[in-house]
N, C-alpha and C. Protein backbone atom coordinates (compact mmCIF):
# COMPACT_ATOMS: atom_id res chain seq x y z
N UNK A 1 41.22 66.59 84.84
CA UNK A 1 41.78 65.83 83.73
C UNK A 1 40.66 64.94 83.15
N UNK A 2 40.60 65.20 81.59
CA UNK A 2 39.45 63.93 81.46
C UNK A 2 40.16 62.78 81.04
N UNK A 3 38.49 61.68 81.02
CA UNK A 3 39.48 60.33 80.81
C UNK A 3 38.28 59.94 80.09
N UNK A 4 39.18 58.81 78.50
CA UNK A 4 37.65 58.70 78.19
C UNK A 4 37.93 57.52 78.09
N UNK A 5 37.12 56.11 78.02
CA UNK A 5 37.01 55.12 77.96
C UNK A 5 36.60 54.22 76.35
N UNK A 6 37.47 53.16 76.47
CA UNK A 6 36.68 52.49 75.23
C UNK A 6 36.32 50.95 75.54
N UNK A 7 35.71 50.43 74.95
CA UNK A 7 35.69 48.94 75.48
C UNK A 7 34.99 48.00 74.32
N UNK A 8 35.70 46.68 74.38
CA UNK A 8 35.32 45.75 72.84
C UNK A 8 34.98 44.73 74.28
N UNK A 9 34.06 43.99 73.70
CA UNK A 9 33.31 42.99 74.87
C UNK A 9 33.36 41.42 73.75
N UNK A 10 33.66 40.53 74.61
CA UNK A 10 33.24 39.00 73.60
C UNK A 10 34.38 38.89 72.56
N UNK A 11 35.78 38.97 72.81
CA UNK A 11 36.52 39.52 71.50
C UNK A 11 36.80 37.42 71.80
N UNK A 12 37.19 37.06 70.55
CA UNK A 12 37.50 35.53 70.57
C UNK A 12 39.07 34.86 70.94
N UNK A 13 39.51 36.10 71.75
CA UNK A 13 40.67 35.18 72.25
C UNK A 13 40.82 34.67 73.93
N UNK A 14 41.66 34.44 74.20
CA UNK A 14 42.21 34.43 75.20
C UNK A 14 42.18 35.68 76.50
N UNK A 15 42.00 36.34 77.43
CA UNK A 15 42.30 37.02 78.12
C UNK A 15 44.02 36.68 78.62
N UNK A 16 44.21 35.80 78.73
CA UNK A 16 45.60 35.64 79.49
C UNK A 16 46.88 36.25 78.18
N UNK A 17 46.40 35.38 76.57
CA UNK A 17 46.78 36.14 75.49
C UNK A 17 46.74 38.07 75.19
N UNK A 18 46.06 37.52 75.06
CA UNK A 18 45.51 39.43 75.18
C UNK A 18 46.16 40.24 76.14
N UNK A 19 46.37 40.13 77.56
CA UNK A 19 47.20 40.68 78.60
C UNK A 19 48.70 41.19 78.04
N UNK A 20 49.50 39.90 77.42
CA UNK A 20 50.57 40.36 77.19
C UNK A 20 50.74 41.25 75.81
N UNK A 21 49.70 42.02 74.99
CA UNK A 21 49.78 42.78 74.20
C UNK A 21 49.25 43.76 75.17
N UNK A 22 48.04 43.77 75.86
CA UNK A 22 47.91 45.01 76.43
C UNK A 22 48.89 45.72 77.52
N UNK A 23 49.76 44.51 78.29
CA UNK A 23 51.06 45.32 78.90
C UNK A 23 51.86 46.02 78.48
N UNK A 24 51.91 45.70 77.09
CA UNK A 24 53.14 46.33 76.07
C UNK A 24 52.80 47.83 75.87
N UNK A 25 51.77 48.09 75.89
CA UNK A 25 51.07 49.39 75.69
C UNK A 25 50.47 50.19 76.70
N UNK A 26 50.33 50.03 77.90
CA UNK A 26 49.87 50.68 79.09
C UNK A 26 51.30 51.82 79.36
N UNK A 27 50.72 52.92 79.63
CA UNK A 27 51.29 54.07 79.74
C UNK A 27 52.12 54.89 78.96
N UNK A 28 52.16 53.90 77.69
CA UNK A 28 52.30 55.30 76.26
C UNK A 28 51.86 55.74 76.03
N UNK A 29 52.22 56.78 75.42
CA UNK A 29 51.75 57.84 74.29
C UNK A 29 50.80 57.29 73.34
N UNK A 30 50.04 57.87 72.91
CA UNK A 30 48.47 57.03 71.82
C UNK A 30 49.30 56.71 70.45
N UNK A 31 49.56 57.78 70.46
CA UNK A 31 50.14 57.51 68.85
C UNK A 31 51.69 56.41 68.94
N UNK A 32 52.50 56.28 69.90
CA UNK A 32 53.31 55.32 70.02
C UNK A 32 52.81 54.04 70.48
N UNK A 33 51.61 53.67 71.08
CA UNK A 33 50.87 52.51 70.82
C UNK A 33 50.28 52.14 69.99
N UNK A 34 49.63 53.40 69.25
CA UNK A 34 49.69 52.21 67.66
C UNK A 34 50.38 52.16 66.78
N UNK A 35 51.21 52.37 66.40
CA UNK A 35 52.41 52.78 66.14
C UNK A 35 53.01 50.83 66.35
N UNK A 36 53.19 51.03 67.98
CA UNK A 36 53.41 49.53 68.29
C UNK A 36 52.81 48.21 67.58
N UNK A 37 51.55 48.52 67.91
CA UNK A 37 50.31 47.54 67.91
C UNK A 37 50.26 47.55 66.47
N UNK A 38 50.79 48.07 65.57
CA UNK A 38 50.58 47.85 64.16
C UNK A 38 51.44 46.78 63.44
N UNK A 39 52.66 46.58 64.26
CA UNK A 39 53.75 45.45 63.80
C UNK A 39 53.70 44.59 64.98
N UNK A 40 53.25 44.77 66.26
CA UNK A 40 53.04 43.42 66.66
C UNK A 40 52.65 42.35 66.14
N UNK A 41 53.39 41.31 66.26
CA UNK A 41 52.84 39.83 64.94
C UNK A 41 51.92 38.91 66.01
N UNK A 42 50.81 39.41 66.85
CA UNK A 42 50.09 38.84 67.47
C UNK A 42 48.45 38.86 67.69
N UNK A 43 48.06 37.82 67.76
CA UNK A 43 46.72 37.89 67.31
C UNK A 43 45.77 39.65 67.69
N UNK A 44 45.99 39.15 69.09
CA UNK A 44 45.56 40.13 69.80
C UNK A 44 45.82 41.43 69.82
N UNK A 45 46.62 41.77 68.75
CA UNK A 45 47.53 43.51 68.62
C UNK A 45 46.12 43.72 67.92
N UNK A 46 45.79 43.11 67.23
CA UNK A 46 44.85 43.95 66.03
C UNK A 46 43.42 44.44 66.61
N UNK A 47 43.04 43.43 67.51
CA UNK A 47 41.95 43.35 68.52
C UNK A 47 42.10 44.91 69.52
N UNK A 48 43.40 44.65 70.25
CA UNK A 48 43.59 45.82 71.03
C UNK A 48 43.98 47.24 70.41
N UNK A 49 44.50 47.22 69.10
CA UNK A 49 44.68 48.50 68.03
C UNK A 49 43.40 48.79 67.81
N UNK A 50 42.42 47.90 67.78
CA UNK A 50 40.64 48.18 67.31
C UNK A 50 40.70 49.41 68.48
N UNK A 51 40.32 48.95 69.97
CA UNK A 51 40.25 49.46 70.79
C UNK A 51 41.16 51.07 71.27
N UNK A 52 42.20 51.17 70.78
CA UNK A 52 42.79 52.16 71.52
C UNK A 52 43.24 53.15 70.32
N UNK A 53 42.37 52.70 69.43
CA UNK A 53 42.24 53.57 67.96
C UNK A 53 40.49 54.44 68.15
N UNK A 54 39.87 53.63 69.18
CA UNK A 54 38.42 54.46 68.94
C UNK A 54 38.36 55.10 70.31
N UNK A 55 39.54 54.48 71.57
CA UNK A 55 39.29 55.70 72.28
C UNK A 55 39.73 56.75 72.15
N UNK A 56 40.79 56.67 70.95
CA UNK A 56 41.32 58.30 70.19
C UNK A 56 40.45 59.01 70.16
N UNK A 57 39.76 58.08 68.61
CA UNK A 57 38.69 58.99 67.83
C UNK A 57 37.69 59.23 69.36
N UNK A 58 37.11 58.82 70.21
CA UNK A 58 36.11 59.14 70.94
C UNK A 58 37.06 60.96 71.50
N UNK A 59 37.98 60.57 71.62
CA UNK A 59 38.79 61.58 72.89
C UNK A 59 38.84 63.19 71.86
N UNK A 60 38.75 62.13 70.92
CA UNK A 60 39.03 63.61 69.58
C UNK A 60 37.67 64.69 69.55
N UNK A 61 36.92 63.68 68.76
CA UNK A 61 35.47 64.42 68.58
C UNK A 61 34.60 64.78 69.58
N UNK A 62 34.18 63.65 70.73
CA UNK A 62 33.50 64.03 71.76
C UNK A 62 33.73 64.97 72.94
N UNK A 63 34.89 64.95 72.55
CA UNK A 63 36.03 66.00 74.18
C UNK A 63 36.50 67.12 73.79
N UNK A 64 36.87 66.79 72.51
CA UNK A 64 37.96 67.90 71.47
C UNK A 64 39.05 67.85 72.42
N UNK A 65 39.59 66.41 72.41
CA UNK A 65 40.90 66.22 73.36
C UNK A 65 42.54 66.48 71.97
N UNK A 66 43.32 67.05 72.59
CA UNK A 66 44.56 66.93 71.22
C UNK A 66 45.12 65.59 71.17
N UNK A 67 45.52 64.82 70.19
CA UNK A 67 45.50 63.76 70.04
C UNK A 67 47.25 63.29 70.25
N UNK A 68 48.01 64.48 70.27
CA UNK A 68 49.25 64.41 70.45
C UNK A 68 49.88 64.60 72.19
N UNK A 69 48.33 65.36 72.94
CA UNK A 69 48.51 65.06 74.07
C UNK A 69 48.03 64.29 75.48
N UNK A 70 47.38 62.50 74.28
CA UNK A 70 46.80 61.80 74.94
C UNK A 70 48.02 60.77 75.22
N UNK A 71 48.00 59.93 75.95
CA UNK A 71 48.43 58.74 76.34
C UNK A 71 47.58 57.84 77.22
N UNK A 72 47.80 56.16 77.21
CA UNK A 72 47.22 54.92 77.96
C UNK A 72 47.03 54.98 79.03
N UNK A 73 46.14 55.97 79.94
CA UNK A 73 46.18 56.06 81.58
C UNK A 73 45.78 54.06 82.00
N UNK A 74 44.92 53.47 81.32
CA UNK A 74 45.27 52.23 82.04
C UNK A 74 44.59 51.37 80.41
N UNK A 75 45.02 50.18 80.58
CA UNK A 75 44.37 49.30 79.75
C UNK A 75 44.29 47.89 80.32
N UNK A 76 43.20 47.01 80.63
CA UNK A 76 43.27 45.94 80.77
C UNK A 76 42.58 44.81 80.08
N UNK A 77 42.62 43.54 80.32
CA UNK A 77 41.59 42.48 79.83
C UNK A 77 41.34 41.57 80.65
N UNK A 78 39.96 41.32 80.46
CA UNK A 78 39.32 40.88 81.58
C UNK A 78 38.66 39.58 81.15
N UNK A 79 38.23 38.51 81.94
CA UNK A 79 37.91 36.98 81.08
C UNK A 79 36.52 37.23 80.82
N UNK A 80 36.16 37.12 79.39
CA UNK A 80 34.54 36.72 79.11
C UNK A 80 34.41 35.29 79.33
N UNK A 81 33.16 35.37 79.01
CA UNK A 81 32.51 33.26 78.91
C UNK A 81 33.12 32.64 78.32
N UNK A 82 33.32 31.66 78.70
CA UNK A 82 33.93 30.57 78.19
C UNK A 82 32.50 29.42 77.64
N UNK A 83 32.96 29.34 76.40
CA UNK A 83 32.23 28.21 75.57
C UNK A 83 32.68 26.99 75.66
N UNK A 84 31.66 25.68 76.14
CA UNK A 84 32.41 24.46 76.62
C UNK A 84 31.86 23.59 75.28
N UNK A 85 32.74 23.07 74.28
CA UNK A 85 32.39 21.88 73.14
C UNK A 85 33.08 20.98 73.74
N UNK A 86 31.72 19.87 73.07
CA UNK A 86 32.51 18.45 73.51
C UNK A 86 33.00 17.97 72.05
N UNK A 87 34.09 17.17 72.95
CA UNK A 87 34.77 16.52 71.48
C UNK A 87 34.63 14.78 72.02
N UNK A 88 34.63 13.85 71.65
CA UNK A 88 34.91 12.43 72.11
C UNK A 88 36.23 11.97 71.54
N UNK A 89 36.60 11.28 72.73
CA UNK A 89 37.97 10.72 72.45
C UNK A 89 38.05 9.25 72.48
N UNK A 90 39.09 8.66 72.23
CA UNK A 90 39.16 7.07 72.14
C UNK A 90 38.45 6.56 73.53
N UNK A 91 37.89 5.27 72.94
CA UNK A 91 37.89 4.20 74.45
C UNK A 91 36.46 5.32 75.24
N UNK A 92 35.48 5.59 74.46
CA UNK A 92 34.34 5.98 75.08
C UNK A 92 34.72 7.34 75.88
N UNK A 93 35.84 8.28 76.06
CA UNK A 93 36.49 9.18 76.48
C UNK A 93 35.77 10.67 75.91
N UNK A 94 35.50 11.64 77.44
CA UNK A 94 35.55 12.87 76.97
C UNK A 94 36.36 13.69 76.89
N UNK A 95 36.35 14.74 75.89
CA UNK A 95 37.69 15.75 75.80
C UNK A 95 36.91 17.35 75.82
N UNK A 96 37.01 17.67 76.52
CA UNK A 96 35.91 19.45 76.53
C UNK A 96 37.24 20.20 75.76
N UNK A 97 36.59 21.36 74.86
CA UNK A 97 37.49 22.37 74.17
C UNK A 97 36.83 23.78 75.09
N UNK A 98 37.75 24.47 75.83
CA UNK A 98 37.37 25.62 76.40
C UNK A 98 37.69 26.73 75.16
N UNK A 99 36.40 27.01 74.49
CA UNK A 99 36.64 28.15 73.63
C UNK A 99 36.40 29.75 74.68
N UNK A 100 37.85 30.11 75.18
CA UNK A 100 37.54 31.12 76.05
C UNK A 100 37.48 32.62 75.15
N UNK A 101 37.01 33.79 75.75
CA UNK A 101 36.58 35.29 75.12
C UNK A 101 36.93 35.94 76.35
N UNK A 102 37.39 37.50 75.75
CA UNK A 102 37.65 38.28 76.64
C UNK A 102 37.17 39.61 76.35
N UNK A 103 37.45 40.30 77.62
CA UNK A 103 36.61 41.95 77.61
C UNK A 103 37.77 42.86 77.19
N UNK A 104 38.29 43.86 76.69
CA UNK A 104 39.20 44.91 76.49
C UNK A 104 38.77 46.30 76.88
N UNK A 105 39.52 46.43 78.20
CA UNK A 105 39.20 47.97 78.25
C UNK A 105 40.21 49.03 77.84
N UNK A 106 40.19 50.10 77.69
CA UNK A 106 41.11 51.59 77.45
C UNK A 106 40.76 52.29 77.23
N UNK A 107 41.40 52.86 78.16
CA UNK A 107 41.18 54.32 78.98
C UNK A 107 42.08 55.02 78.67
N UNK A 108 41.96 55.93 77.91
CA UNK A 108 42.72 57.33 77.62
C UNK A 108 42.36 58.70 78.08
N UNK A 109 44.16 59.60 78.72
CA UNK A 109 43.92 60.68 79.29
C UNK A 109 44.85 61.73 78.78
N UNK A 110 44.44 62.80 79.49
CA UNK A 110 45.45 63.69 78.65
C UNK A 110 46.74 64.06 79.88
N UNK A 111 47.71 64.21 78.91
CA UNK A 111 49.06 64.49 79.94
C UNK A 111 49.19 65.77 80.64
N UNK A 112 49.55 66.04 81.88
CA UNK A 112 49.43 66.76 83.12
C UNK A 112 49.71 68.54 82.30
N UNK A 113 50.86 68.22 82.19
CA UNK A 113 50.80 69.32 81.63
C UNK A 113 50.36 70.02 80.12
N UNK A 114 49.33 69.37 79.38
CA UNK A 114 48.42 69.64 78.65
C UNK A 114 48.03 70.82 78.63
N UNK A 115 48.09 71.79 77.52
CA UNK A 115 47.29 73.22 77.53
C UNK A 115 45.89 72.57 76.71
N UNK A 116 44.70 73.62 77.94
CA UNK A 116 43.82 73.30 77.45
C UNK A 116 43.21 74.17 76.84
């Protein structure tokens, strides 16, 4: 079975954000995840539609995988760096802003019983 991988690195949200769009989509069908990910009203749909739109196209052209018989074998997000700004607050006070980033992986495979 192949499996092909895609991955967006440094994306500007949240990992913990990002998780709950990529749960929504782990173990569908390709085309019913974006499908999904196109009316999700969340930051991170569009970020993770980036992603599981080019491990299509990768699965398409590079594999000559059928695109009707791929689905989400796994997808996760993983924490990038976190950027620390200082802000000052009243009364000589510090306030740090954790600007956190995350990794997006997906992995697409083809279904078992697939003619190849």
């Amino acid at each position: 079975m192949t499996e092909v991988k895609s991955q967006a690195r440094y994306i500007g949200l949240s990992a913990q954000k990002t998780r709950l769009v990529v749960d929504m989509v782990r173990g569908r069908n390709a085309d019913e995840a974006l499908n999904m990910l196109k009316f999700t009203p969340k930051t991170a749909a569009r970020a993770v539609y980036k992603v599981v739109r080019t491990a299509i196209a990768n699965a398409e052209e590079n594999f000559g995988l059928n695109r009707t018989d791929l689905y989400i074998k796994q997808a996760y997000a993983d924490e990038g760096p976190t950027r620390k700004w200082r802000r000052f607050g009243a009364r000589g006070r510090f306030k740090p802003l954790l600007r956190r980033s995350a990794h997006i992986t997906v992995i697409v495979a083809e279904k078992e019983g697939a003619a190849s």
